[in-house]
Structure formats: structure tokens, C-alpha cells
N, C-alpha and C. Protein backbone atom coordinates (compact mmCIF):
# COMPACT_ATOMS: atom_id res chain seq x y z
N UNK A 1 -10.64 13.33 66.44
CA UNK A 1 -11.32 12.06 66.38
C UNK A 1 -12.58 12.19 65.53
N UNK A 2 -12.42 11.25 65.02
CA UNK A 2 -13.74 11.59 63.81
C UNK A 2 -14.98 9.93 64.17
N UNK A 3 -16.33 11.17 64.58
CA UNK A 3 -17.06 9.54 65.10
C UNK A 3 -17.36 9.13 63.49
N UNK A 4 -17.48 8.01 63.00
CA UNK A 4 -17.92 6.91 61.66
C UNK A 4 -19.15 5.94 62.15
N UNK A 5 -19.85 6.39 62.99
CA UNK A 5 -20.96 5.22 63.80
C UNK A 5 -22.35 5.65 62.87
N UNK A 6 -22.32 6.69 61.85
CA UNK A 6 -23.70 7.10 61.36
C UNK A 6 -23.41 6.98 60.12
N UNK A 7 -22.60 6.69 59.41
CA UNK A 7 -22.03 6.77 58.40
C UNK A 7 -22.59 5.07 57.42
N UNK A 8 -23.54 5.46 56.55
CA UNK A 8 -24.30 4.34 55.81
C UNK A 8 -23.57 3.94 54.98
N UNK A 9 -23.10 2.62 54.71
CA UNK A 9 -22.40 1.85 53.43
C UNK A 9 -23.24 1.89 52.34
N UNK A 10 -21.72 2.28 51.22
CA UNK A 10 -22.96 2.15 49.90
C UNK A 10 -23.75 1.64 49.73
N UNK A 11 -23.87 0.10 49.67
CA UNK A 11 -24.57 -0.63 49.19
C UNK A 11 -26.39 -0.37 50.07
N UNK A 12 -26.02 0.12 51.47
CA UNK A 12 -27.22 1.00 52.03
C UNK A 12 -28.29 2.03 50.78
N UNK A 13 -27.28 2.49 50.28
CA UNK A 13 -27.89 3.22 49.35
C UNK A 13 -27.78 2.89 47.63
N UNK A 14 -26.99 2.12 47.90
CA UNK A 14 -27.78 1.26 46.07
C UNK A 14 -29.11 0.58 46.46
N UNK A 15 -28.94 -0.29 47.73
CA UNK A 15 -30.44 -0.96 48.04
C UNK A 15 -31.23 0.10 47.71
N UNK A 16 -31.56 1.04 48.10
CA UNK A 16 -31.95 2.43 48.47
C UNK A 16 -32.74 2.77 46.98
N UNK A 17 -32.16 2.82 45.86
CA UNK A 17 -32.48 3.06 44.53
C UNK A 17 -33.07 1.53 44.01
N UNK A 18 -32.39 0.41 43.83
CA UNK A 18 -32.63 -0.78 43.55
C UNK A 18 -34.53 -0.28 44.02
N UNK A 19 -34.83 -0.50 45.47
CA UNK A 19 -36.35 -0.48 45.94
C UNK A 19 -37.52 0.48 45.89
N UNK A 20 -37.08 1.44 44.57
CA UNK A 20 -37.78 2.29 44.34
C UNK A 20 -37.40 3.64 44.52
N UNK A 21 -37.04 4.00 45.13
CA UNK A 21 -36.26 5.61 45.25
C UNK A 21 -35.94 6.51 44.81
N UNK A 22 -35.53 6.22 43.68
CA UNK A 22 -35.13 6.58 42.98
C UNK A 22 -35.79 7.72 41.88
N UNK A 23 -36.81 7.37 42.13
CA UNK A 23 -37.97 8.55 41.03
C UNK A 23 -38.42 9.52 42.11
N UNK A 24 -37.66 10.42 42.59
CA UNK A 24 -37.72 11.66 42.81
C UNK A 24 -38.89 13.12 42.54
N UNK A 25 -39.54 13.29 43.17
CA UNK A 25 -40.75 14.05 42.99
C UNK A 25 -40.52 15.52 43.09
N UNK A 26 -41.12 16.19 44.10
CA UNK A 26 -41.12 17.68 44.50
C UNK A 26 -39.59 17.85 44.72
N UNK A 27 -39.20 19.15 44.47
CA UNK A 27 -37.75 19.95 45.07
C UNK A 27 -38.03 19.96 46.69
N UNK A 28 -37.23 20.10 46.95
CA UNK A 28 -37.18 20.25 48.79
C UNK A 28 -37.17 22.18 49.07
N UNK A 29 -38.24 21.88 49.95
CA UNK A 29 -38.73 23.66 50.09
C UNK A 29 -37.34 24.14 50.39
N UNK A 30 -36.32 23.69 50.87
CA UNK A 30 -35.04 24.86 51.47
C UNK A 30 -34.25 25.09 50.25
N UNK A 31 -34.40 23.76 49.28
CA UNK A 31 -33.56 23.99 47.97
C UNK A 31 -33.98 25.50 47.14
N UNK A 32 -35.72 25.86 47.16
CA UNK A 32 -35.75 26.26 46.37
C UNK A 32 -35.64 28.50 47.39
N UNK A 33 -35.85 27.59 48.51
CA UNK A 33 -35.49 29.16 49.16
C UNK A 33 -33.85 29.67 49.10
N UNK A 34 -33.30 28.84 49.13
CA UNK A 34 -31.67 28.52 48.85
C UNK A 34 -31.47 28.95 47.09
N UNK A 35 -32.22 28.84 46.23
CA UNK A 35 -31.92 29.14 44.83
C UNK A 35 -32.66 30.60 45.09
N UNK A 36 -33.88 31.10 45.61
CA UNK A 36 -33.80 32.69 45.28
C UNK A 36 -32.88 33.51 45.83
N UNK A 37 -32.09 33.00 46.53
CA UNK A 37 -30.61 33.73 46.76
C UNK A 37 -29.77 34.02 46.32
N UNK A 38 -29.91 32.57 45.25
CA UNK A 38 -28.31 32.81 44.23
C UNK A 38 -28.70 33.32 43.14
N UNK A 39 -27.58 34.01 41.93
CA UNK A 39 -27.75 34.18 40.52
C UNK A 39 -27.38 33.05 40.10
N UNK A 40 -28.50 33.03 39.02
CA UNK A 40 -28.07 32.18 37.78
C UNK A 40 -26.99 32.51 36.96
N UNK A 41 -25.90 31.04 36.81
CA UNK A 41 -24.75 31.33 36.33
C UNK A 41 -23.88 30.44 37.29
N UNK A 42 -24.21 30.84 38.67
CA UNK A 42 -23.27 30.45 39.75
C UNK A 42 -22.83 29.13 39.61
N UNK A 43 -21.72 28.63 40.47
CA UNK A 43 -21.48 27.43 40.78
C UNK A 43 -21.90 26.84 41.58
N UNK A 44 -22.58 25.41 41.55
CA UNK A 44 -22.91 24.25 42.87
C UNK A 44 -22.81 23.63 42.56
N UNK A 45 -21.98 23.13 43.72
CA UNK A 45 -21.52 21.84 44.26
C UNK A 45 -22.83 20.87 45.04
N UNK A 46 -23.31 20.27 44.29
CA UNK A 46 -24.55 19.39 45.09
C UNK A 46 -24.02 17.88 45.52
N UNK A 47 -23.70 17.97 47.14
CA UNK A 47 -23.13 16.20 47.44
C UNK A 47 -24.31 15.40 47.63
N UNK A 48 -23.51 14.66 47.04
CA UNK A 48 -24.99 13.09 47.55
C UNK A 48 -26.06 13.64 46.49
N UNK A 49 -25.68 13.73 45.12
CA UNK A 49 -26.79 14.13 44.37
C UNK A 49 -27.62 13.42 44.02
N UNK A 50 -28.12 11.88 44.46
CA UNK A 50 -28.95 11.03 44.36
C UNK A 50 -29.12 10.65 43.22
N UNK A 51 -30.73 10.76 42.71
CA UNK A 51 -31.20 10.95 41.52
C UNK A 51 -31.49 11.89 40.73
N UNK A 52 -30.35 13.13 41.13
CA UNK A 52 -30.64 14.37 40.27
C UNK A 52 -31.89 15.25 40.45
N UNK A 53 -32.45 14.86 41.28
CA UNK A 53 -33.69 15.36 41.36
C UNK A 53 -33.25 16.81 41.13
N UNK A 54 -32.21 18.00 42.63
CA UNK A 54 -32.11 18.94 42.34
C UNK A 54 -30.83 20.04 41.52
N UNK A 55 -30.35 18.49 40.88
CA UNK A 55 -29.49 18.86 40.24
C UNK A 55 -29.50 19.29 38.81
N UNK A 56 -30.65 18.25 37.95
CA UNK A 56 -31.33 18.90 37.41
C UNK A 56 -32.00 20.29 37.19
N UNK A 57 -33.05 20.09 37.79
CA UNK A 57 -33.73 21.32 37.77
C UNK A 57 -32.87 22.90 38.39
N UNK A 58 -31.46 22.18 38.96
CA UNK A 58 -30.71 23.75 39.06
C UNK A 58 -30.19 24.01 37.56
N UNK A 59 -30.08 22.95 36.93
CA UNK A 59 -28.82 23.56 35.28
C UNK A 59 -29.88 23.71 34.71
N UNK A 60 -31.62 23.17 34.88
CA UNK A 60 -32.28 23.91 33.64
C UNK A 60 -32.32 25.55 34.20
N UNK A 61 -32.43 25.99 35.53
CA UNK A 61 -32.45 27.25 35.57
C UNK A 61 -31.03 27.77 35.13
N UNK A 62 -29.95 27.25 34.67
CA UNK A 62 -29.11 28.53 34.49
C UNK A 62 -27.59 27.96 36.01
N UNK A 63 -27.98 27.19 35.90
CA UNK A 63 -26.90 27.23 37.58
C UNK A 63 -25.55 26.03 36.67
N UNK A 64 -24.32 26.26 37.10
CA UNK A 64 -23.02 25.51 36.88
C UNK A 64 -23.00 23.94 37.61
N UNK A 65 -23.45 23.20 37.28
CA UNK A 65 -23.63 22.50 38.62
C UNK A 65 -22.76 21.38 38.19
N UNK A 66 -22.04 20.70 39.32
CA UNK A 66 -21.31 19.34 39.46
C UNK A 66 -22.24 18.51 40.82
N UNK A 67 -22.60 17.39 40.72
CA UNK A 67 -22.85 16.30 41.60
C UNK A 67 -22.10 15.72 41.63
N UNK A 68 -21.55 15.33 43.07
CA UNK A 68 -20.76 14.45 44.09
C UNK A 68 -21.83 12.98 44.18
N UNK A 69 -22.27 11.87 43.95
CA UNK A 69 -22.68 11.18 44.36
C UNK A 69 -21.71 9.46 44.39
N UNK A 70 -22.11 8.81 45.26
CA UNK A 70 -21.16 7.61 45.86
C UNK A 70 -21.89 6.26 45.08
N UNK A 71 -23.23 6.51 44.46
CA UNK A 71 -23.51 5.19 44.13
C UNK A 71 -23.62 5.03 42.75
N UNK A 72 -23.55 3.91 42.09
CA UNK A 72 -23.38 3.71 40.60
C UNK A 72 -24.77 4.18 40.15
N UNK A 73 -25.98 3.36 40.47
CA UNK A 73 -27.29 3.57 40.40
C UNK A 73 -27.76 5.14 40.22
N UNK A 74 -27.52 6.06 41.45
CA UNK A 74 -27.59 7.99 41.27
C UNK A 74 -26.81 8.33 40.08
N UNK A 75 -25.38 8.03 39.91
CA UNK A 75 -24.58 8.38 38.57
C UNK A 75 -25.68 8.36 37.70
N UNK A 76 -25.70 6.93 37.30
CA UNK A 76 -26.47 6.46 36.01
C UNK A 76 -27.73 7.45 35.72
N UNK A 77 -28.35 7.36 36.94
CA UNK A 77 -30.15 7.98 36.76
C UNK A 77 -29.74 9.50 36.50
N UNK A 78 -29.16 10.18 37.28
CA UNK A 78 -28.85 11.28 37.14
C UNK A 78 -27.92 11.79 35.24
N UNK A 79 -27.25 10.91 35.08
CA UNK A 79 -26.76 11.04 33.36
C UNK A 79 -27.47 11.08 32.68
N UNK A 80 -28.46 9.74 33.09
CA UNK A 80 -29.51 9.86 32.26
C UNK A 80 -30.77 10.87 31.86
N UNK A 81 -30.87 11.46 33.19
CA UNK A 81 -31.89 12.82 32.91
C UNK A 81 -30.98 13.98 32.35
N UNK A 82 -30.06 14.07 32.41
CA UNK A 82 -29.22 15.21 32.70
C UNK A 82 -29.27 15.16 30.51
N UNK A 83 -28.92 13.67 29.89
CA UNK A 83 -29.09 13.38 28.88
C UNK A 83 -30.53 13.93 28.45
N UNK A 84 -31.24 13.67 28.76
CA UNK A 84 -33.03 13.44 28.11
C UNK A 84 -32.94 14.85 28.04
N UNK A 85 -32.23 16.17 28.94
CA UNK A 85 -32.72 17.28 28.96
C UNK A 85 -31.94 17.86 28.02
N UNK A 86 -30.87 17.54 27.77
CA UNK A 86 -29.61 17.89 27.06
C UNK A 86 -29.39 19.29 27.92
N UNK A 87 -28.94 18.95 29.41
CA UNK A 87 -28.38 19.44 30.19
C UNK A 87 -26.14 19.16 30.55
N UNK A 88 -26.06 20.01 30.83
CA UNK A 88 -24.53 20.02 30.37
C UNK A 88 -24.46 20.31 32.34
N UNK A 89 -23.86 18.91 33.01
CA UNK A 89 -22.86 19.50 34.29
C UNK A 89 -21.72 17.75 34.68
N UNK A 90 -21.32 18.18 35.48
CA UNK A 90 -20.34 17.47 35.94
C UNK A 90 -20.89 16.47 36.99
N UNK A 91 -20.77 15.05 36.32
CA UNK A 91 -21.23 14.32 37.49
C UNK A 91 -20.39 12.95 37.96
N UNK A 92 -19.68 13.10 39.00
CA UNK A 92 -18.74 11.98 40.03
C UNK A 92 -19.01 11.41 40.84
């Protein structure tokens, strides 16, 4: 049985970007204790990659990265930086 009672509809999270959100600041302290673990090179899988915030800054270090994200708005913002940096990953 799978509970679905916490589970936010997209449009939860296009609102979400639409109201500002979207400009993404600091890395999240576990992301970056989580990257002195790995080698550069590796593969990640980042879900719910938002606005690229740390999806970005993993392919400028050197990391393989694909983002999983559900809303049109994260796609877009995230292409778009991923563009400006002339960063190369996979984003769905």
C-alpha cells in the first residue's frame, strides 16, 4: 500500500517558482558534505532538481549529472543556467 496523502501536485510547485523561488542561493550544507565523498567524474542522479541550484554547481566541479525534475518552470531555469555556463548534463 503506498500512502499518496503528502504527495504535492505540480502545479504546487510551478506556483512555487511562478512566486519567486526560484533564484536559488547557498548549496545545502549536506550537499556539499555529500560531494567531499565523491570523485569527480562520477554519476548523479539529482531528483527534484528545481532550479539547478545543485546541479549546476556539481557539473562545474567535474560531476556527470542528470536532473529528474516534474515542473516546466525548474526544466527551463535549470537549461538555462546549465546554458549561460556552457555546462553539458541531462535534464528531464
Amino acid at each position: 500500500m503506498v500512502a499518496t496523502k503528502n504527495i504535492l501536485p505540480v502545479n504546487y510547485w510551478e506556483n512555487e517558482f511562478e512566486n519567486g523561488w526560484k533564484n536559488g542561493t547557498k548549496p545545502n550544507k549536506h550537499l556539499l558534505h555529500f560531494l567531499g565523498r565523491c570523485n569527480p567524474g562520477s554519476k548523479i542522479l539529482d531528483v527534484g532538481c528545481g532550479d539547478g541550484r545543485h546541479l549546476v554547481l556539481m557539473a562545474q566541479q567535474g560531476y556527470h549529472m542528470t536532473g529528474l525534475e516534474l515542473t516546466k518552470n525548474g526544466i527551463s531555469t535549470t537549461k538555462a543556467k546549465q546554458k549561460k555556463k556552457k555546462l553539458v548534463a541531462d535534464i528531464i
